[in-house]
C-alpha atoms as a PDB file:
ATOM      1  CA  UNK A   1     112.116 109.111 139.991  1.00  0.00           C
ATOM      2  CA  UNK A   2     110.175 112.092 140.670  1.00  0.00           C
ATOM      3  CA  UNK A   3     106.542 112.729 140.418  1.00  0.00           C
ATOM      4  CA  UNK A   4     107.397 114.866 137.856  1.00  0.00           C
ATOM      5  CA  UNK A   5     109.276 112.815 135.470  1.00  0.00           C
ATOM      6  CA  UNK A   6     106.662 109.960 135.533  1.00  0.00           C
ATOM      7  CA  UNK A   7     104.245 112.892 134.569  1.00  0.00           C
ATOM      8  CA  UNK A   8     106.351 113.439 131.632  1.00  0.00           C
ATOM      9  CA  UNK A   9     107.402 109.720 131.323  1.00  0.00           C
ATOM     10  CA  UNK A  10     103.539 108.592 131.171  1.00  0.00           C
ATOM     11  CA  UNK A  11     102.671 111.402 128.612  1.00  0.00           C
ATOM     12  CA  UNK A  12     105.228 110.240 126.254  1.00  0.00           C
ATOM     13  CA  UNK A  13     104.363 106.386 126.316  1.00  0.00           C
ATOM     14  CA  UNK A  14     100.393 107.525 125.802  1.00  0.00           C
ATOM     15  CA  UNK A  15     101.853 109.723 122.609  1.00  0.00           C
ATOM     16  CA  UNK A  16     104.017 106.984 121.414  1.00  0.00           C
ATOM     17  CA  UNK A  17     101.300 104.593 121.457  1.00  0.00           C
ATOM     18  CA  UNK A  18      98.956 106.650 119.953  1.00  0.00           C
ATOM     19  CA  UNK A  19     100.923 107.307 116.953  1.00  0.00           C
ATOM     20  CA  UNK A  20     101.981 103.586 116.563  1.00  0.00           C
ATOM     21  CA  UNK A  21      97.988 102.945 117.369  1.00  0.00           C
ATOM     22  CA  UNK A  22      97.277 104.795 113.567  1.00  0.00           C
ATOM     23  CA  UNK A  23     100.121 103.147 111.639  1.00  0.00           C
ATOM     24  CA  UNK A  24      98.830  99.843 112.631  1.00  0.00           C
ATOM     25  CA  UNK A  25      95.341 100.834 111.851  1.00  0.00           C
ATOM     26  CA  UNK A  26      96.547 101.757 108.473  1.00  0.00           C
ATOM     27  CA  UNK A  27      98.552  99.259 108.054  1.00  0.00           C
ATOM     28  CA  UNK A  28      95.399  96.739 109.208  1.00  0.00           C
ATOM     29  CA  UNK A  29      93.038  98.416 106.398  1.00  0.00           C
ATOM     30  CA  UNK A  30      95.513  98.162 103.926  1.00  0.00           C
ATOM     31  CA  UNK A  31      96.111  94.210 104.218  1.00  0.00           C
ATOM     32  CA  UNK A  32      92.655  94.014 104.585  1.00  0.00           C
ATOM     33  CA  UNK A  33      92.147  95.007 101.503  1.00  0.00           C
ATOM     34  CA  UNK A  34      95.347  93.905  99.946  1.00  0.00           C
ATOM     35  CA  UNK A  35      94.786  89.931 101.144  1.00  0.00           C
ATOM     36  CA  UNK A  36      90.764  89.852 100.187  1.00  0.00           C
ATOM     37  CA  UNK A  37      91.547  91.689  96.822  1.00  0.00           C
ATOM     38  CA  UNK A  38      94.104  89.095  95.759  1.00  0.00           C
ATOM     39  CA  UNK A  39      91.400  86.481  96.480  1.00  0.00           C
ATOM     40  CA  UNK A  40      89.823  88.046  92.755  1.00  0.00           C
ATOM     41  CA  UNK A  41      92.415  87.727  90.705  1.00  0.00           C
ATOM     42  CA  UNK A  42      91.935  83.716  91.088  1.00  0.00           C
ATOM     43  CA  UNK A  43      89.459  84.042  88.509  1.00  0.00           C
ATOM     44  CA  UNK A  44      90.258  87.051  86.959  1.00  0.00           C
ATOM     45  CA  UNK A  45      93.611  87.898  85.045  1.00  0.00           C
ATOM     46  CA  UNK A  46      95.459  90.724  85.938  1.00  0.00           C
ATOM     47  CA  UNK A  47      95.973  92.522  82.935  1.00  0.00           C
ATOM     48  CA  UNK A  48      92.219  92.297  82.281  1.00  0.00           C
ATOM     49  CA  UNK A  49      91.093  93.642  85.822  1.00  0.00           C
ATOM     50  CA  UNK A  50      93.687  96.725  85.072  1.00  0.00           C
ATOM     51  CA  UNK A  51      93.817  96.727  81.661  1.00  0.00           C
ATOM     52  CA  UNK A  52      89.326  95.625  80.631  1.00  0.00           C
ATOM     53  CA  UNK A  53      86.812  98.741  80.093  1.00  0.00           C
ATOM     54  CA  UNK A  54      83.965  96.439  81.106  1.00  0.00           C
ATOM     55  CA  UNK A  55      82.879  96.327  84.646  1.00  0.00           C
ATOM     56  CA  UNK A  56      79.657  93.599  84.471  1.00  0.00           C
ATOM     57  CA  UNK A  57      79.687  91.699  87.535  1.00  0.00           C
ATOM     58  CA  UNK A  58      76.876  89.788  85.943  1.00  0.00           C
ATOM     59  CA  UNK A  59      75.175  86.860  87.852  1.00  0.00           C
ATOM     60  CA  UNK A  60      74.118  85.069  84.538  1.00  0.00           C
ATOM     61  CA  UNK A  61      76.681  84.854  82.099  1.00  0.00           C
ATOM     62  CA  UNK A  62      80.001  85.632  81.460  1.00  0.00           C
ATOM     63  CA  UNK A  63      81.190  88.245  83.832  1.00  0.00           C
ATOM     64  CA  UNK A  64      83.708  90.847  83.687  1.00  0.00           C
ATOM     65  CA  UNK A  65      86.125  93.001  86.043  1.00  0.00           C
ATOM     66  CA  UNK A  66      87.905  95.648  83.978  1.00  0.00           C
ATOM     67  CA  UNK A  67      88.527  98.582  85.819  1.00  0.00           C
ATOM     68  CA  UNK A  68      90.018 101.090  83.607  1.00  0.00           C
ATOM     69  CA  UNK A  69      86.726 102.989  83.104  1.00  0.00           C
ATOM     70  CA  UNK A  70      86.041 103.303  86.367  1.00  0.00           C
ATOM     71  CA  UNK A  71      90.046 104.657  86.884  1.00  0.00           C
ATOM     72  CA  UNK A  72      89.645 107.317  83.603  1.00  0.00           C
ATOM     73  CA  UNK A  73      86.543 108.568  85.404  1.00  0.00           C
ATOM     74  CA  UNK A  74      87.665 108.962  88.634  1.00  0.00           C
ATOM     75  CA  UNK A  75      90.709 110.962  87.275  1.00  0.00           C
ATOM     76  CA  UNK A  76      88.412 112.874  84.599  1.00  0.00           C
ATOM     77  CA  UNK A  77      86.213 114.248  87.353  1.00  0.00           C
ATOM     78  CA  UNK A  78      89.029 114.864  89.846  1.00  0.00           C
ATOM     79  CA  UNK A  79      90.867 116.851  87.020  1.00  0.00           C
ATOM     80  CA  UNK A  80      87.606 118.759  85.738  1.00  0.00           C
ATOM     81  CA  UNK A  81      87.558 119.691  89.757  1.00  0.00           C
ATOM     82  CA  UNK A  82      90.732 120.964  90.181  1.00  0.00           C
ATOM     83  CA  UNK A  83      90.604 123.036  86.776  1.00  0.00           C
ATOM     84  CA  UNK A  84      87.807 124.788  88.406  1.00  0.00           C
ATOM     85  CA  UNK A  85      89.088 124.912  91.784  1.00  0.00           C
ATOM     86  CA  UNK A  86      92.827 125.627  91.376  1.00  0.00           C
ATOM     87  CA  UNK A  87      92.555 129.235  90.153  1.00  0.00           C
ATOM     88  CA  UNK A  88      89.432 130.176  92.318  1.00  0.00           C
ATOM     89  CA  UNK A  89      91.106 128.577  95.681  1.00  0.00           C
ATOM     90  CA  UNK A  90      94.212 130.655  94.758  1.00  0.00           C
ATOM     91  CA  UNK A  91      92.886 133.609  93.963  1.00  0.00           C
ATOM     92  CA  UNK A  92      90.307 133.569  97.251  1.00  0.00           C
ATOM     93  CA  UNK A  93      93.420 132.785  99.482  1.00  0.00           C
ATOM     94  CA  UNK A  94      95.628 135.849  97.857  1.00  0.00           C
ATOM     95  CA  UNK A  95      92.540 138.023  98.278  1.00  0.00           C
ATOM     96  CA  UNK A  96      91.837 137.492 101.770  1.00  0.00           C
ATOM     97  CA  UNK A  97      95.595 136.951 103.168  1.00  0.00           C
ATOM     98  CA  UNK A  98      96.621 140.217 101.366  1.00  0.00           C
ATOM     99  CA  UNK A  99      93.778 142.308  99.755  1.00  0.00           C
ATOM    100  CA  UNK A 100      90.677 141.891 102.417  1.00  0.00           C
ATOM    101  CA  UNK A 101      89.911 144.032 104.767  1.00  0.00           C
ATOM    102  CA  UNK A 102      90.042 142.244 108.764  1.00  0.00           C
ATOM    103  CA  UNK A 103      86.047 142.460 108.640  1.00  0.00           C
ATOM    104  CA  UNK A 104      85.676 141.102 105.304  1.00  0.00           C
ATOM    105  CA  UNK A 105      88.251 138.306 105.483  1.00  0.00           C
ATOM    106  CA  UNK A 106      86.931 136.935 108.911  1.00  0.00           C
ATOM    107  CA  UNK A 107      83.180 136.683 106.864  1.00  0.00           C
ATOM    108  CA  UNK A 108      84.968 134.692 103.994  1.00  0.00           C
ATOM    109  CA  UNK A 109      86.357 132.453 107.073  1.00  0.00           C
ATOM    110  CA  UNK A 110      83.303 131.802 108.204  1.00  0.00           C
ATOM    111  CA  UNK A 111      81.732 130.961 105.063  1.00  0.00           C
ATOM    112  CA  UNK A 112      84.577 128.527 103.948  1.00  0.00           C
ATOM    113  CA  UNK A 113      84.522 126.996 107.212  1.00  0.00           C
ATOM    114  CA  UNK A 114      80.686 126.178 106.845  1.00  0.00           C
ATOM    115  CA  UNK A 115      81.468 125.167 102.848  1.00  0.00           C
ATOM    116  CA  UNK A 116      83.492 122.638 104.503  1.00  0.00           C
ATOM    117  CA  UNK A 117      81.092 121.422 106.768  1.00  0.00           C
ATOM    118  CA  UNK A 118      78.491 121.152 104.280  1.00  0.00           C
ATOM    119  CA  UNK A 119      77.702 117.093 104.313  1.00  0.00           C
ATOM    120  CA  UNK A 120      78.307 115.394 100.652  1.00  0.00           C
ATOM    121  CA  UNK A 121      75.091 114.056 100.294  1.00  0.00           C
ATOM    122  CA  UNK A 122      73.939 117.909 100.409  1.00  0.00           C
ATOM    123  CA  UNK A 123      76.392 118.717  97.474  1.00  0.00           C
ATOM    124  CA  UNK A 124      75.260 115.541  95.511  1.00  0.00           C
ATOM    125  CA  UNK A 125      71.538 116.631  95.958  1.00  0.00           C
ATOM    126  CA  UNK A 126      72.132 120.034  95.547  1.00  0.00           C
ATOM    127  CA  UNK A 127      74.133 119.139  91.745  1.00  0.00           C
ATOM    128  CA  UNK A 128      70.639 116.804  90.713  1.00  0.00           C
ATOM    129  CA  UNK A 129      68.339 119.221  91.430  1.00  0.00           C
ATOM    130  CA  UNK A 130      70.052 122.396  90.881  1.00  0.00           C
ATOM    131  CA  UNK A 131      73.817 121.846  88.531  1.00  0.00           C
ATOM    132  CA  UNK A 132      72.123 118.914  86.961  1.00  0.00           C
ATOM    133  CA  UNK A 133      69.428 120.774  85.208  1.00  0.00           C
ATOM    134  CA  UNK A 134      70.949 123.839  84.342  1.00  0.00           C
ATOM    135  CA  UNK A 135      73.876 121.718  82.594  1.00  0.00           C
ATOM    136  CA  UNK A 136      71.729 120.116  80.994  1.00  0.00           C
ATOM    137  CA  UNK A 137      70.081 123.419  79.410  1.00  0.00           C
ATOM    138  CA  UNK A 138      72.831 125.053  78.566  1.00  0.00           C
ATOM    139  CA  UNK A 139      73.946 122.249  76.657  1.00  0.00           C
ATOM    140  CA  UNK A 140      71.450 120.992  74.967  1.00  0.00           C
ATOM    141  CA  UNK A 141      71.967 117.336  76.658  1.00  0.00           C
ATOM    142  CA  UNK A 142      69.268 114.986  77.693  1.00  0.00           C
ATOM    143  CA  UNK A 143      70.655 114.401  81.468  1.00  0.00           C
ATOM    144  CA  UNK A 144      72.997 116.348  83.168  1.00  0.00           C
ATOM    145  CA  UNK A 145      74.257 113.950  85.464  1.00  0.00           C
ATOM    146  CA  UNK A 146      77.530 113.372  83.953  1.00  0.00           C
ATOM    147  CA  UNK A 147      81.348 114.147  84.694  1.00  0.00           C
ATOM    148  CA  UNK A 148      81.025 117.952  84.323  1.00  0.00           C
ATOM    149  CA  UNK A 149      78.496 118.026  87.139  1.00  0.00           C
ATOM    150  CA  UNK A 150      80.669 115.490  89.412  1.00  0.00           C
ATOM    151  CA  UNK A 151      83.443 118.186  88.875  1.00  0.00           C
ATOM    152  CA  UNK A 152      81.783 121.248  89.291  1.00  0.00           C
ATOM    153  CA  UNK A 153      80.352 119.559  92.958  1.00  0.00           C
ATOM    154  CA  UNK A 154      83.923 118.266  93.629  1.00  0.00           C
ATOM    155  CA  UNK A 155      85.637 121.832  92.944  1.00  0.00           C
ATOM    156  CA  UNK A 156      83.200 123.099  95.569  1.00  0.00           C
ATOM    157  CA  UNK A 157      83.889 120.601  98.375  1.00  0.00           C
ATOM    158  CA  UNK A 158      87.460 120.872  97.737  1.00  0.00           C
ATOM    159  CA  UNK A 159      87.469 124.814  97.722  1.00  0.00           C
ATOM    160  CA  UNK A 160      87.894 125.123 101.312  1.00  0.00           C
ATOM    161  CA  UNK A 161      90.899 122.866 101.609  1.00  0.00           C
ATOM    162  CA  UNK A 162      92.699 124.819  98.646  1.00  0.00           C
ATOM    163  CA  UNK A 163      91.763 128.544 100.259  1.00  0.00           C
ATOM    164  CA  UNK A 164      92.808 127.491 104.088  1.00  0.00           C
ATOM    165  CA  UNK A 165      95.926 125.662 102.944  1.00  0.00           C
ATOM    166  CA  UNK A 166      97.074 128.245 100.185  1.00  0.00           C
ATOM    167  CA  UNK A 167      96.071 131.649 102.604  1.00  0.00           C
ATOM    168  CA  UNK A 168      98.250 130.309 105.373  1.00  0.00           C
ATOM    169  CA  UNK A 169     101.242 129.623 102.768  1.00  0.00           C
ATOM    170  CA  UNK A 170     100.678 133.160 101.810  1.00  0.00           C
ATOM    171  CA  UNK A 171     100.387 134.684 105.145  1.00  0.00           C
ATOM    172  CA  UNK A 172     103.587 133.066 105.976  1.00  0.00           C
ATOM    173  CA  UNK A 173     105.921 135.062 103.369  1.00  0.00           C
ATOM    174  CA  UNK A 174     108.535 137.328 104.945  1.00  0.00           C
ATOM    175  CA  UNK A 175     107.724 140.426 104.497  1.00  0.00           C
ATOM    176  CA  UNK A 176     110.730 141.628 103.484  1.00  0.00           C
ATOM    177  CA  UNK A 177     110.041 140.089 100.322  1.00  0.00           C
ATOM    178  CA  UNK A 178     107.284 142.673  99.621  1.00  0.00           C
ATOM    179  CA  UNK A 179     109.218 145.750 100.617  1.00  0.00           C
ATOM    180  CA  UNK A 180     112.082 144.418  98.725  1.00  0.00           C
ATOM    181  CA  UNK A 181     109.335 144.772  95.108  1.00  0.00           C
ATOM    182  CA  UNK A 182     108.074 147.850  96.288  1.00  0.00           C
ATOM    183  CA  UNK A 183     111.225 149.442  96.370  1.00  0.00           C
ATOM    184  CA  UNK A 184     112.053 148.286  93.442  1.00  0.00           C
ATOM    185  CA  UNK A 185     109.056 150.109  92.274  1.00  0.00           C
ATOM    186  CA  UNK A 186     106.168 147.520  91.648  1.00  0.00           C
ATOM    187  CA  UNK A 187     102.805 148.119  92.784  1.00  0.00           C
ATOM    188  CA  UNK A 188     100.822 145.768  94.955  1.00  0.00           C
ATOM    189  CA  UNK A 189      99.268 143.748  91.941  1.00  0.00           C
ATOM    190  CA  UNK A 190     102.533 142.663  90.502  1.00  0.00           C
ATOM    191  CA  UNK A 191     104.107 141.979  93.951  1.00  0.00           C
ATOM    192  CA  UNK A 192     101.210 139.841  94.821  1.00  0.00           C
ATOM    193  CA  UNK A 193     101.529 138.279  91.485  1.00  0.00           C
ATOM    194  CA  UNK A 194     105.612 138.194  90.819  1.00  0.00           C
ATOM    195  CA  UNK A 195     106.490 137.533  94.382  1.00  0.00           C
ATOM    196  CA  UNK A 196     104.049 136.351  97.061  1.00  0.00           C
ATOM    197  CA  UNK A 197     102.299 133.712  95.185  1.00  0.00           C
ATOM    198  CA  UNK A 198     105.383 132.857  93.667  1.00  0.00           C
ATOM    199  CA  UNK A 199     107.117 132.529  96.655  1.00  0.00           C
ATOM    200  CA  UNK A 200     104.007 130.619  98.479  1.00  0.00           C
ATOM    201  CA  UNK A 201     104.203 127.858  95.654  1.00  0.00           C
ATOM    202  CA  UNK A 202     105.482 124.966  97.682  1.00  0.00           C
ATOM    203  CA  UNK A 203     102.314 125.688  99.600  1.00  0.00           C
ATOM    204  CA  UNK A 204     100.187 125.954  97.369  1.00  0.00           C
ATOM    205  CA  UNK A 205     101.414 123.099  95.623  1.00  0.00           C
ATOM    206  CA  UNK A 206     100.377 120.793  99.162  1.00  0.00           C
ATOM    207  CA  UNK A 207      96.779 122.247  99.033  1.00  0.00           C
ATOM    208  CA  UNK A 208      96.305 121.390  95.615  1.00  0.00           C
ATOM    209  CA  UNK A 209      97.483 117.896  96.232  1.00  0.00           C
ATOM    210  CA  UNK A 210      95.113 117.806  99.726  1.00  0.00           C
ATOM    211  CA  UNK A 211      92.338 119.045  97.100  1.00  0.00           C
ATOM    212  CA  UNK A 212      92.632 116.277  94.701  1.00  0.00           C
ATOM    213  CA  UNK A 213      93.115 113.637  96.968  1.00  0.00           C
ATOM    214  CA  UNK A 214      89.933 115.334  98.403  1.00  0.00           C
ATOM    215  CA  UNK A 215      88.285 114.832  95.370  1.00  0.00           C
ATOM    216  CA  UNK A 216      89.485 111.304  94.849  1.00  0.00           C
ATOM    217  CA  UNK A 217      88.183 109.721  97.815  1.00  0.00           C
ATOM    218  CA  UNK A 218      84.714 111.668  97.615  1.00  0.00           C
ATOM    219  CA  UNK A 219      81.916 108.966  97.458  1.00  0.00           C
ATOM    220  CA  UNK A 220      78.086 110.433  97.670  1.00  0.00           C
ATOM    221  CA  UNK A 221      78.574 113.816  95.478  1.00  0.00           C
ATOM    222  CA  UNK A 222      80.344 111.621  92.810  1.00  0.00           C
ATOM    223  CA  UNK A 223      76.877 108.458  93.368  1.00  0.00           C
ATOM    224  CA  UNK A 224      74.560 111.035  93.066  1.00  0.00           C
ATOM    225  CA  UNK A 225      75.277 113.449  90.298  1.00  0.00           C
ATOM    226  CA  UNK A 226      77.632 111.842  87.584  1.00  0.00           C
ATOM    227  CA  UNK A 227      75.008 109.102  86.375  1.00  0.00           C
ATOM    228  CA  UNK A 228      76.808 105.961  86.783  1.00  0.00           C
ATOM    229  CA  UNK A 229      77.319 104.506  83.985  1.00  0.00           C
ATOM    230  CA  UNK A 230      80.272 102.139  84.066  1.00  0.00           C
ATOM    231  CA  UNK A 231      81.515 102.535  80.606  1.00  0.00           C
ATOM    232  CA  UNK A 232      85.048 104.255  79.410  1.00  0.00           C
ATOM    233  CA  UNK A 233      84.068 107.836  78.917  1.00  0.00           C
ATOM    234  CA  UNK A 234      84.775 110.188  76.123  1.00  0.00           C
ATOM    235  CA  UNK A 235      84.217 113.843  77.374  1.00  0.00           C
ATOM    236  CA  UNK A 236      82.755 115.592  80.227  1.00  0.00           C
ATOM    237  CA  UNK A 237      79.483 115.363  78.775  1.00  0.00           C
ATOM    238  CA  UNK A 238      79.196 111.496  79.310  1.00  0.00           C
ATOM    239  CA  UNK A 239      78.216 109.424  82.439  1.00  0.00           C
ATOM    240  CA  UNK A 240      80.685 108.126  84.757  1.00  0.00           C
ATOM    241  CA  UNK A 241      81.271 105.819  87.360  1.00  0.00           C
ATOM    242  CA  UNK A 242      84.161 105.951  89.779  1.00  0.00           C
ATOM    243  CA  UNK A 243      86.102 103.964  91.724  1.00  0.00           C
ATOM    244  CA  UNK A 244      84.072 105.556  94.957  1.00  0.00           C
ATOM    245  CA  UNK A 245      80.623 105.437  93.603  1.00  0.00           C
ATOM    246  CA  UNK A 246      81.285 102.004  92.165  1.00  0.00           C
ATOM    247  CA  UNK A 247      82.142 100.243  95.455  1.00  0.00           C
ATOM    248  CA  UNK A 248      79.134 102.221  97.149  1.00  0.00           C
ATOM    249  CA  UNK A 249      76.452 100.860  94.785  1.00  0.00           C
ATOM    250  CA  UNK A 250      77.818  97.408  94.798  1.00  0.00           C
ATOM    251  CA  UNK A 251      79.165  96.211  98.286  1.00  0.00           C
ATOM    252  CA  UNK A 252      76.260  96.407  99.875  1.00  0.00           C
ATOM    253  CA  UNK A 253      74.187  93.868  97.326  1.00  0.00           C
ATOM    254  CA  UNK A 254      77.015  91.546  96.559  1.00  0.00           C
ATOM    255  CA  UNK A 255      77.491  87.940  97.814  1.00  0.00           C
ATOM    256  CA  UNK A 256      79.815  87.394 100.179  1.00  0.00           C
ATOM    257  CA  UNK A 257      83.007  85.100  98.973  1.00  0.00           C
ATOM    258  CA  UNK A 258      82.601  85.635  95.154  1.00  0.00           C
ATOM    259  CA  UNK A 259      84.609  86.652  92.582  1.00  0.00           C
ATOM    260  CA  UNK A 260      82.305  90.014  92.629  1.00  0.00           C
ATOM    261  CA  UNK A 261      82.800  90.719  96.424  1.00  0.00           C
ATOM    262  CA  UNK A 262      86.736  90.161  96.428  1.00  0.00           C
ATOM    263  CA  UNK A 263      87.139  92.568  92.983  1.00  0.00           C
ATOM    264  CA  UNK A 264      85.566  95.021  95.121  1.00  0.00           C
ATOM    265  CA  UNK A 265      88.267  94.482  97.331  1.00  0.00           C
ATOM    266  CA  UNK A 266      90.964  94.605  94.932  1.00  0.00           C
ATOM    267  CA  UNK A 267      89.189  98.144  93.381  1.00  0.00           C
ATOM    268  CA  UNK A 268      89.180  99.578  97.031  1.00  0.00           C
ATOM    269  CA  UNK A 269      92.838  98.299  97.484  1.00  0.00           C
ATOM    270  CA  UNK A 270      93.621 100.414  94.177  1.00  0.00           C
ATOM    271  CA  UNK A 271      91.974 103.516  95.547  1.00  0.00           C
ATOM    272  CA  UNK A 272      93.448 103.171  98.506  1.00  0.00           C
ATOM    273  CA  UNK A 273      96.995 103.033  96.968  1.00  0.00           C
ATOM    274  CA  UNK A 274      96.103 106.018  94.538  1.00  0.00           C
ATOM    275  CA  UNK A 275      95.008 107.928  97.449  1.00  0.00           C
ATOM    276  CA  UNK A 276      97.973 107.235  99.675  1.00  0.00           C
ATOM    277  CA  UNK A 277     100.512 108.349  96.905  1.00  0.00           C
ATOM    278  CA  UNK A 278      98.540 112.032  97.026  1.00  0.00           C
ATOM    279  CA  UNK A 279      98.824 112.172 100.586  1.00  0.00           C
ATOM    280  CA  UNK A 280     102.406 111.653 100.413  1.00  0.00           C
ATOM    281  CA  UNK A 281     103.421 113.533  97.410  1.00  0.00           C
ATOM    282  CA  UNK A 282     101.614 116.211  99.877  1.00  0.00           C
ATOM    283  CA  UNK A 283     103.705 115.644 102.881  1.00  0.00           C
ATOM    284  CA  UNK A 284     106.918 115.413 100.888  1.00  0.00           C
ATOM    285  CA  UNK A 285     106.300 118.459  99.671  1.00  0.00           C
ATOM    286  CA  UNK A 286     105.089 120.197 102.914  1.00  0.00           C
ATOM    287  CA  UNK A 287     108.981 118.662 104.156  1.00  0.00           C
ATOM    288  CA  UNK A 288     110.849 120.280 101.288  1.00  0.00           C
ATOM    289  CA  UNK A 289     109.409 123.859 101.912  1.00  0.00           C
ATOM    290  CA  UNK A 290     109.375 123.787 105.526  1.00  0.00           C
ATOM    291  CA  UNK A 291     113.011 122.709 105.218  1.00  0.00           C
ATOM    292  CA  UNK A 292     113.686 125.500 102.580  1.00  0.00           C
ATOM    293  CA  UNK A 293     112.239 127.631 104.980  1.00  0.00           C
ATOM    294  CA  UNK A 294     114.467 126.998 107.949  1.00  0.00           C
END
């Protein structure tokens, strides 16, 4: 065997391991999780830790582990964010991948990139000082920190996954599809509407799902600037906890080996679950249109 072929021989073994190296890291987090969250439901019934609205872990007392509040919230906010962020990620991505000038869509680059780089405890301050406030005036509400201000912060850190994600899918349709509409005699607004976007949807469909999974597994924004209150909300206007800001708050005060430290567990194993499902709709989807496209 040539010098050559071990070359290649070693690079391939380092690869192989390194992939097999995240699926048992993954694996390893997930019956982490998985075993220590079972350890709960030894006190706790099952249909009352998925099915309860109260979350009082209380030292004195009766306690109780419902999580259902904490799961309505975390899917409240995430779909307040995408409502905001769907049409304005879309719309950003078909303006700069076939509307912007070079100049002006390497500036909106830039800007998205440092959006995205933007640390979460930023956002979450910048939504109590700043989103917080205003929501609350234009309301007429005594607090602002509430799901409408988690979801306006979570559209924004989820912007930049939607525009890079959606441009791309955009800047990736033939464009023989385009001279195909304009000889058929549309203009550039209806092609762009009728036929690029259109024909970018399986894209667009995997940033969306990137977004909300995204939004999902956000933790600080969410602590900081929906008000925590762990009680089943009833519009955008109320306080929320997630599943996220929940665990935050919590792990780091609870006792190790109680009921309280494994439900933790078994709310993390949830998430976990929830957020795995996204990412694989996502890659399912990414598999469908790039075998479509070949």
């Amino acid at each position: 065997m040539n010098l050559k072929k071990i070359k290649e021989k070693a690079i391939y073994v380092f690869f192989f391991l390194t992939g097999i190296l995240a699926v048992i890291i993954l694996l390893g987090i997930f019956l982490m999780l998985l075993i220590n969250g079972l350890q709960a439901f030894k006190d706790v019934k099952l249909l009352d830790f998925f099915f309860g609205t109260v979350w009082n872990p209380s030292a004195y007392g009766e306690s109780s582990y419902g999580i259902l509040s904490m799961v309505v919230s975390t899917f409240m906010v995430t779909l307040g964010a995408m409502m905001i962020a769907v049409p304005l990620g879309i719309g950003t991505a078909a303006y700069i991948a076939e509307i912007a000038n070079q100049r002006v869509g390497d500036v909106l680059r830039s800007i998205i990139g440092i959006l995205a780089g933007i640390p979460s405890v930023v956002i979450g301050f910048i939504g109590i000082v700043l989103v917080g406030p205003f929501i609350a005036k234009v309301f007429n509400l005594s607090s602002g920190l509430n799901a409408l201000n988690g979801s306006i912060l979570l559209a924004v850190m989820s912007l930049p996954t939607i525009i890079s994600i959606s441009e791309g899918a955009i800047r990736k349709i033939p464009k023989d599809f385009k001279i195909a509409s304009y000889a058929l005699g549309a203009n550039r607004w209806t092609t762009l509407i009728r036929v690029t976007i259109p024909a970018a949807f399986s894209g667009i469909i995997v940033s969306i799902m990137l977004g909300i999974g995204r939004a999902i597994g956000e933790t600080m924004t969410v602590l900081m600037a929906t008000g925590n209150a762990p009680a089943m909300p009833h519009s955008f206007f109320d306080s929320v906890s997630t599943m996220t800001a929940t665990i935050a708050i919590e792990m780091g005060e609870v006792p190790y080996g109680t009921t309280h430290y494994y439900a933790l567990f078994a709310v993390g194993a949830v998430l976990f679950i929830v957020s795995l499902g996204v990412n694989l709709i996502a890659e399912l989807v990414t598999a469908k249109y790039q075998g479509r496209r070949t």
